[in-house]
Protein backbone atom coordinates (compact mmCIF):
# COMPACT_ATOMS: atom_id res chain seq x y z
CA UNK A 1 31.97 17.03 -31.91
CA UNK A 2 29.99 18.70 -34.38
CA UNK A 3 28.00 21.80 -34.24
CA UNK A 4 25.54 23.10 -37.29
CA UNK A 5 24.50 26.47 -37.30
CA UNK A 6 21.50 27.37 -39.87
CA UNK A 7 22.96 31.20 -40.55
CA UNK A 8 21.78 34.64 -41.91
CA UNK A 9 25.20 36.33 -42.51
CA UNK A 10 23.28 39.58 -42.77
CA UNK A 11 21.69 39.12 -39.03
CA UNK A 12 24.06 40.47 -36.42
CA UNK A 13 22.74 37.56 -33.84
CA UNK A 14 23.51 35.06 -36.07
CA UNK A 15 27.22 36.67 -36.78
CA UNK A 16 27.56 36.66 -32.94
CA UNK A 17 26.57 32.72 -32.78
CA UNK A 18 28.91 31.96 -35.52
CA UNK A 19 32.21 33.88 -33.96
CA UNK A 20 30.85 32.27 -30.66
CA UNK A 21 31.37 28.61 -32.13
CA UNK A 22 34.22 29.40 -34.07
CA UNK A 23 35.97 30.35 -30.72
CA UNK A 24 34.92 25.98 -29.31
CA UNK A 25 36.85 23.31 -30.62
CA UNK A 26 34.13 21.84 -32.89
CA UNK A 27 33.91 20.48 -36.46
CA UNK A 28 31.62 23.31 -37.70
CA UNK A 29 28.61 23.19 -40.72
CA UNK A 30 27.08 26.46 -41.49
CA UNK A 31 24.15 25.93 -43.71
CA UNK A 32 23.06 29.71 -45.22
CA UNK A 33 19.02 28.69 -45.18
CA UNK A 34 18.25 32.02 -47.14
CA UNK A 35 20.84 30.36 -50.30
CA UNK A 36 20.55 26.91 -49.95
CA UNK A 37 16.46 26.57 -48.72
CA UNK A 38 15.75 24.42 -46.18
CA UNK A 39 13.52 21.26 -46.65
CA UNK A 40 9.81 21.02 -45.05
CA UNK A 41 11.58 17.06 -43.76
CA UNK A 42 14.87 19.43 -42.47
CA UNK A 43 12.69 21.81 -40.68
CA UNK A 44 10.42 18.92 -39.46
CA UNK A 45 13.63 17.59 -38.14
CA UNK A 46 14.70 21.20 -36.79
CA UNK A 47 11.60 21.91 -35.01
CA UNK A 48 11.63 17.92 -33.53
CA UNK A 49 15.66 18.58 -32.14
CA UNK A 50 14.63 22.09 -30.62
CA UNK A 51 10.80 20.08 -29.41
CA UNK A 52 9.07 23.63 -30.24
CA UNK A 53 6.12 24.36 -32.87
CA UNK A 54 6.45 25.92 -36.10
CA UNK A 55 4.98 28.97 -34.40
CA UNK A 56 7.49 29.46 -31.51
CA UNK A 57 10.43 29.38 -34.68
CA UNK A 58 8.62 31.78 -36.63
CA UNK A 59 10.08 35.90 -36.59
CA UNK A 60 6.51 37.42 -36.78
CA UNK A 61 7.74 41.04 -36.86
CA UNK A 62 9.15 40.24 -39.88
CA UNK A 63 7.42 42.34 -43.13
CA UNK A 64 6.62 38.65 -44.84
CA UNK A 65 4.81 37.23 -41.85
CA UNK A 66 2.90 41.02 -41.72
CA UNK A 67 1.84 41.31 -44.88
CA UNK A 68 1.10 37.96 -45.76
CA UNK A 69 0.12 35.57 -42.45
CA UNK A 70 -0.60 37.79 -39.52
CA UNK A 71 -4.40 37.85 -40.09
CA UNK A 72 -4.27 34.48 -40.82
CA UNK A 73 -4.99 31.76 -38.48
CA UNK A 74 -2.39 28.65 -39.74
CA UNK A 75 -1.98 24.97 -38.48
CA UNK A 76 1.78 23.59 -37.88
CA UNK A 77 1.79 22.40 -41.63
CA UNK A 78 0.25 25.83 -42.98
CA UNK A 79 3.06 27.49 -41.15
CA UNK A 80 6.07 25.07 -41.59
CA UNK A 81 4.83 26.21 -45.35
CA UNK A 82 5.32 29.49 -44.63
CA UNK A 83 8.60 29.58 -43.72
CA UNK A 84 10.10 27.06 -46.59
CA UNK A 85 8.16 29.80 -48.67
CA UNK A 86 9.58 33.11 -47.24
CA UNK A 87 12.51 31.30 -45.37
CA UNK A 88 13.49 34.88 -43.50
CA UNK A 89 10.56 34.52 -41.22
CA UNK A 90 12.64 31.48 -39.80
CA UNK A 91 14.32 32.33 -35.96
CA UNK A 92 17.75 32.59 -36.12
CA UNK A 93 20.66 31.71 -35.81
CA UNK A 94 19.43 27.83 -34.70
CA UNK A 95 22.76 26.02 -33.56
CA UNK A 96 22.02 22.18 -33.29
CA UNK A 97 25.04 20.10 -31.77
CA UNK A 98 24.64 16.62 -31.05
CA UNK A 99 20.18 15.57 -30.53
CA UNK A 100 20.26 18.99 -28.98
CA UNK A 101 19.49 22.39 -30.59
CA UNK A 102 18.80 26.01 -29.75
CA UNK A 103 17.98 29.65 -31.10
CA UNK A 104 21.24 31.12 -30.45
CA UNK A 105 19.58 34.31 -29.03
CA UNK A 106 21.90 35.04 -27.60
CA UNK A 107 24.97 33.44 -28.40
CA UNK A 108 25.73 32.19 -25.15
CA UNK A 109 22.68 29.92 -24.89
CA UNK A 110 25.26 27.47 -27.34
CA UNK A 111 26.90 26.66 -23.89
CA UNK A 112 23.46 24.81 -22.76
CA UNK A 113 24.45 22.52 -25.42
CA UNK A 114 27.74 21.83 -24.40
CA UNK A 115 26.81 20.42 -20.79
């Protein structure tokens, strides 16, 4: 089975979620969003697997969304924008095995994907 993780290797959760699924036997892809940007069709996709909104994925304590949404009032497009433009507003660490994906927080919630 195969398990992708979209990882922030400076973010202690998503260093948690990563030792977490290298401890499973799974064929692991860790895609580092913040160095390789994500697609607005890969976080359509994202936000389809995990059946949330782009608001429930978005870290709105973050000083991007602050300074530059927060007053704001977006639609799902305006603020799938937002992240593919500041991409560390994005929840992390997502871990998607199978059709099934979660925000890793915290790491154990991986197990709800291996039931």
């Amino acid at each position: 089975m195969k398990a992708t993780i979209y990882h922030n290797s400076r973010c202690s959760k998503s260093r948690e979620a990563l030792t977490y699924l290298e401890g499973l036997d799974l064929e692991l892809e860790i895609v580092e969003y913040l160095k390789n940007p994500i697609t607005y069709m890969d976080l359509d996709n994202l936000l389809r697997i995990l059946n949330i909104s782009p608001d429930d994925i978005i870290r709105k304590n973050e000083k991007d969304w602050k300074e530059n949404f927060s007053s704001r009032e977006l639609n799902d497009e305006e603020l799938i924008y937002s992240i593919l433009e500041f991409p560390k507003l994005l929840q992390r660490p997502i871990v998607i095995i199978g059709d099934s994906g979660v925000i890793a927080r915290p790491a154990n919630l991986i197990d709800n994907l291996l039931k």
